[in-house]
Protein backbone atom coordinates (compact mmCIF):
# COMPACT_ATOMS: atom_id res chain seq x y z
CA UNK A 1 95.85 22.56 145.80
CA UNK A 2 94.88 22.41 149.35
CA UNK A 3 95.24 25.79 151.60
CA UNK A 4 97.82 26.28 154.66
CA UNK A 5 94.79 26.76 156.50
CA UNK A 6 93.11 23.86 156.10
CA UNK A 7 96.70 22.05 157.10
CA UNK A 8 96.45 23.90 160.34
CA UNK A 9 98.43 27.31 159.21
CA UNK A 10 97.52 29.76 162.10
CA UNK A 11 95.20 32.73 161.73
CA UNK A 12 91.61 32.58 159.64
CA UNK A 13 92.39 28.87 159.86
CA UNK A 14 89.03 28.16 161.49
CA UNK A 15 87.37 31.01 158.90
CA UNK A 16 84.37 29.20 157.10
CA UNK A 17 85.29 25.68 158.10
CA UNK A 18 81.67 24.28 158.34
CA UNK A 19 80.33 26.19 155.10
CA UNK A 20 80.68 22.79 153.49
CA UNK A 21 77.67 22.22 155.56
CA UNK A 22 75.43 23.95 153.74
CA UNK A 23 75.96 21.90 150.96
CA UNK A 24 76.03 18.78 152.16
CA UNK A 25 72.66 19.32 153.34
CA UNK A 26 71.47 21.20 149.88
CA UNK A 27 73.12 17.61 148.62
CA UNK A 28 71.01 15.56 151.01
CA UNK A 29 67.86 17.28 150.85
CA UNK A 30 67.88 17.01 147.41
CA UNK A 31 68.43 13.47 147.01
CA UNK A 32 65.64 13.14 149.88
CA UNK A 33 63.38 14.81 147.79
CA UNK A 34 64.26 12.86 144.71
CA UNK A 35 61.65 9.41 145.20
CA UNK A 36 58.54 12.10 145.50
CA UNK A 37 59.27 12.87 141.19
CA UNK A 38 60.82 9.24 140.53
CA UNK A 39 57.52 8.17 140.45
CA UNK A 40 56.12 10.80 138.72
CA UNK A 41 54.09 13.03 140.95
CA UNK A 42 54.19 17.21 139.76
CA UNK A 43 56.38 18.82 141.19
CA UNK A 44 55.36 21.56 144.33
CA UNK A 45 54.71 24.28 143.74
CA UNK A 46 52.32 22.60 140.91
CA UNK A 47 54.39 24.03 137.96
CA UNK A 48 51.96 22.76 135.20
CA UNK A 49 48.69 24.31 136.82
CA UNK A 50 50.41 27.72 137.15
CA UNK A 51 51.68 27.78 133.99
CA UNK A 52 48.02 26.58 132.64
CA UNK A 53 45.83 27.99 135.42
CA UNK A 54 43.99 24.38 134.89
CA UNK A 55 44.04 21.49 137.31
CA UNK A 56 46.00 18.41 137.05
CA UNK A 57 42.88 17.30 136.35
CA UNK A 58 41.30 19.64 134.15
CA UNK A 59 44.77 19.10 132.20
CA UNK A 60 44.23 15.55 131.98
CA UNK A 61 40.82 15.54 130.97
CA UNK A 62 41.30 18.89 128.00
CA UNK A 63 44.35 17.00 126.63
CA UNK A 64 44.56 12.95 126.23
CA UNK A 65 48.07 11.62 127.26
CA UNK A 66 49.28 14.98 129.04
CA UNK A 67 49.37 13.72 132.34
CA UNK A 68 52.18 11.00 131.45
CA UNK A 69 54.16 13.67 129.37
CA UNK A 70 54.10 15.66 132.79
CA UNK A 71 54.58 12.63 134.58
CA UNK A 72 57.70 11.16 132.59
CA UNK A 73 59.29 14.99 133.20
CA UNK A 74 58.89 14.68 136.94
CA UNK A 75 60.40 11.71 136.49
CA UNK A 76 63.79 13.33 134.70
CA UNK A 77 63.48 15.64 137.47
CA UNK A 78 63.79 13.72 139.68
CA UNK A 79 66.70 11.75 138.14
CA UNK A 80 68.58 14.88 138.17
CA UNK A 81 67.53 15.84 141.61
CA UNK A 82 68.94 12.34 143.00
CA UNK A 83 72.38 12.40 140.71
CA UNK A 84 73.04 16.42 141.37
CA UNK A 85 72.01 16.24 145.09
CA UNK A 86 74.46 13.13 145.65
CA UNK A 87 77.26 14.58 143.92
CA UNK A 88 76.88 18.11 145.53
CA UNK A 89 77.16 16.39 149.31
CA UNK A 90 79.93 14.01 147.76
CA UNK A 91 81.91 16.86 146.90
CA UNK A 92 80.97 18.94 149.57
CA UNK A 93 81.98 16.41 152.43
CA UNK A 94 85.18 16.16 150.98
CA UNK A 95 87.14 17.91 148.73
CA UNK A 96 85.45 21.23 149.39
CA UNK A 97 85.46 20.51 153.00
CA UNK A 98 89.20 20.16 152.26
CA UNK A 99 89.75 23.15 150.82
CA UNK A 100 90.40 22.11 147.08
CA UNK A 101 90.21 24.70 144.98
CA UNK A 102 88.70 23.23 141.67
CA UNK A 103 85.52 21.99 144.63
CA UNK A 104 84.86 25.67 145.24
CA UNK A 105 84.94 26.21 141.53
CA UNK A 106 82.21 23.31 140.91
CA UNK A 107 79.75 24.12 143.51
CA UNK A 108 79.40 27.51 141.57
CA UNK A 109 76.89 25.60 139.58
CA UNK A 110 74.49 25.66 142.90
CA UNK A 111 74.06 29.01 142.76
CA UNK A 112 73.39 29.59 139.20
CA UNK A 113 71.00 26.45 138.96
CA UNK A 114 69.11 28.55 141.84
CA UNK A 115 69.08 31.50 139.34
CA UNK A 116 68.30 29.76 136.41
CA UNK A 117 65.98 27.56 138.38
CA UNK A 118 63.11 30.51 139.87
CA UNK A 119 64.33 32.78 136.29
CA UNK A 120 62.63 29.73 134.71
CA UNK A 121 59.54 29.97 137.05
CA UNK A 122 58.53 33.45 136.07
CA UNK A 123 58.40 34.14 140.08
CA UNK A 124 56.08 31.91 140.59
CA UNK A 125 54.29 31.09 144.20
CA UNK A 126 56.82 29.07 146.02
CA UNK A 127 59.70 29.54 144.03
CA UNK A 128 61.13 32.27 146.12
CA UNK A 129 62.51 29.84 148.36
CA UNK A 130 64.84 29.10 145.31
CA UNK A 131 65.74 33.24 145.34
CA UNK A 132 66.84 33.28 149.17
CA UNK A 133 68.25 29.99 148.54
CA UNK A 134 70.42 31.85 146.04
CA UNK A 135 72.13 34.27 148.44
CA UNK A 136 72.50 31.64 151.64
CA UNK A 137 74.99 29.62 148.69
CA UNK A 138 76.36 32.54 147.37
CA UNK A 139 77.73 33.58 150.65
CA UNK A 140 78.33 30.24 151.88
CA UNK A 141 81.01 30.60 148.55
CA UNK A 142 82.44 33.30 150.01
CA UNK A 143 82.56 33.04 153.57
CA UNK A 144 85.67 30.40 153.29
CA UNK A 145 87.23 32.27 150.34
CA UNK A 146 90.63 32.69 151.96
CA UNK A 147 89.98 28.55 152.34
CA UNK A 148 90.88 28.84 148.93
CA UNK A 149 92.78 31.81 148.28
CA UNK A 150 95.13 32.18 151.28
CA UNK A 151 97.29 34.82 150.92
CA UNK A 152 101.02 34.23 150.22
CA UNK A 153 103.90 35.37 151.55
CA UNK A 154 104.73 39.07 150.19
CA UNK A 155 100.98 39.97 149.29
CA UNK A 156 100.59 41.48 153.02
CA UNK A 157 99.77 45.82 152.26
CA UNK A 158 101.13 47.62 149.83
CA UNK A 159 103.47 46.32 147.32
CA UNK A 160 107.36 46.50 147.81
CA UNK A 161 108.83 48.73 144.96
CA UNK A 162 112.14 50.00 145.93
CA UNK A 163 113.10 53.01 146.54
C-alpha cells in the first residue's frame, strides 16, 4: 500500500522523504566493501587476532591450515556483504523510497543485524561503529513513519462516542 503522502497528500508529505538515503548508502557501502573479503583478506577490525590475542601470523604458524579456514569465512562474508548490501539499496531506492509498507517492514533486519552484529563481537575495538550505526537506522525507521502509517480520516483527537 503506498501512503497519500507519498502521492502528494498535503501536510507531513515532505516528512522523512530522503531517509531512504541512508540506506541506499548502508546498501552501497556495503557492496563497496564486499571485493576486500571476496578474496579472503580478515576482516577489520582483525576479528580472529582479538578473539586469539595471536597474529594472523602467529595463527598461521600455531595451527596448519587455519589461515584458509579464516580465509574461506571472509570469503562468505563477503558474499553476504555484496548480496545484503545490493538488496538493501535495491529496496531502499525504490519501494521504501515509495513508501511501501512491507519495505519499511524488511529493512528492520538492518538494525537488528547491527545488534546482532557488535552483540557477536563482545564490544570489541572498532565494532562500536556497528552500535551508533544501530541508532542512525533505527531512527532513520522512524523518522518517515507517518510515510507508512498516515493517519486516516476519523483518527484526528479523541475518539467520537456519542453522546
Amino acid at each position: 500500500m503506498v501512503s497519500a503522502s507519498v502521492n502528494g497528500a498535503p501536510g507531513n508529505a515532505g516528512r522523512g522523504r530522503r531517509a531512504w538515503l541512508l540506506f541506499f548508502g548502508l546498501g552501497v557501502l556495503a557492496a563497496i566493501a564486499a571485493p576486500f573479503l571476496l578474496v579472503g583478506n580478515a576482516p577489520d577490525p582483525p576479528s580472529p587476532e582479538g578473539f586469539t590475542g595471536l597474529s594472523a601470523a602467529a595463527i598461521a604458524t600455531r595451527i596448519p591450515g587455519m589461515a584458509g579456514y579464516i580465509s574461506s569465512i571472509s570469503t562468505q562474508l563477503g558474499n553476504f556483504m555484496l548480496t545484503s548490501g545490493v538488496l538493501m539499496a535495491a529496496i531502499a531506492i525504490g519501494p521504501f523510497r515509495r513508501g511501501e509498507r512491507w519495505a519499511w517492514y524488511a529493512l528492520w533486519v538492518v538494525p537488528l543485524l547491527l545488534l546482532i552484529q557488535f552483540l557477536n563481537s563482545r564490544g570489541g575495538l572498532g565494532w562500536q561503529f556497528d552500535l551508533g550505526l544501530l541508532f542512525v537506522m533505527i531512527g532513520g525507521l522512524l523518522w518517515p513513519f507517518r510515510l507508512f502509517f498516515p493517519k486516516r480520516v476519523g483518527q484526528e483527537g479523541a475518539s467520537s462516542l456519542p453522546n
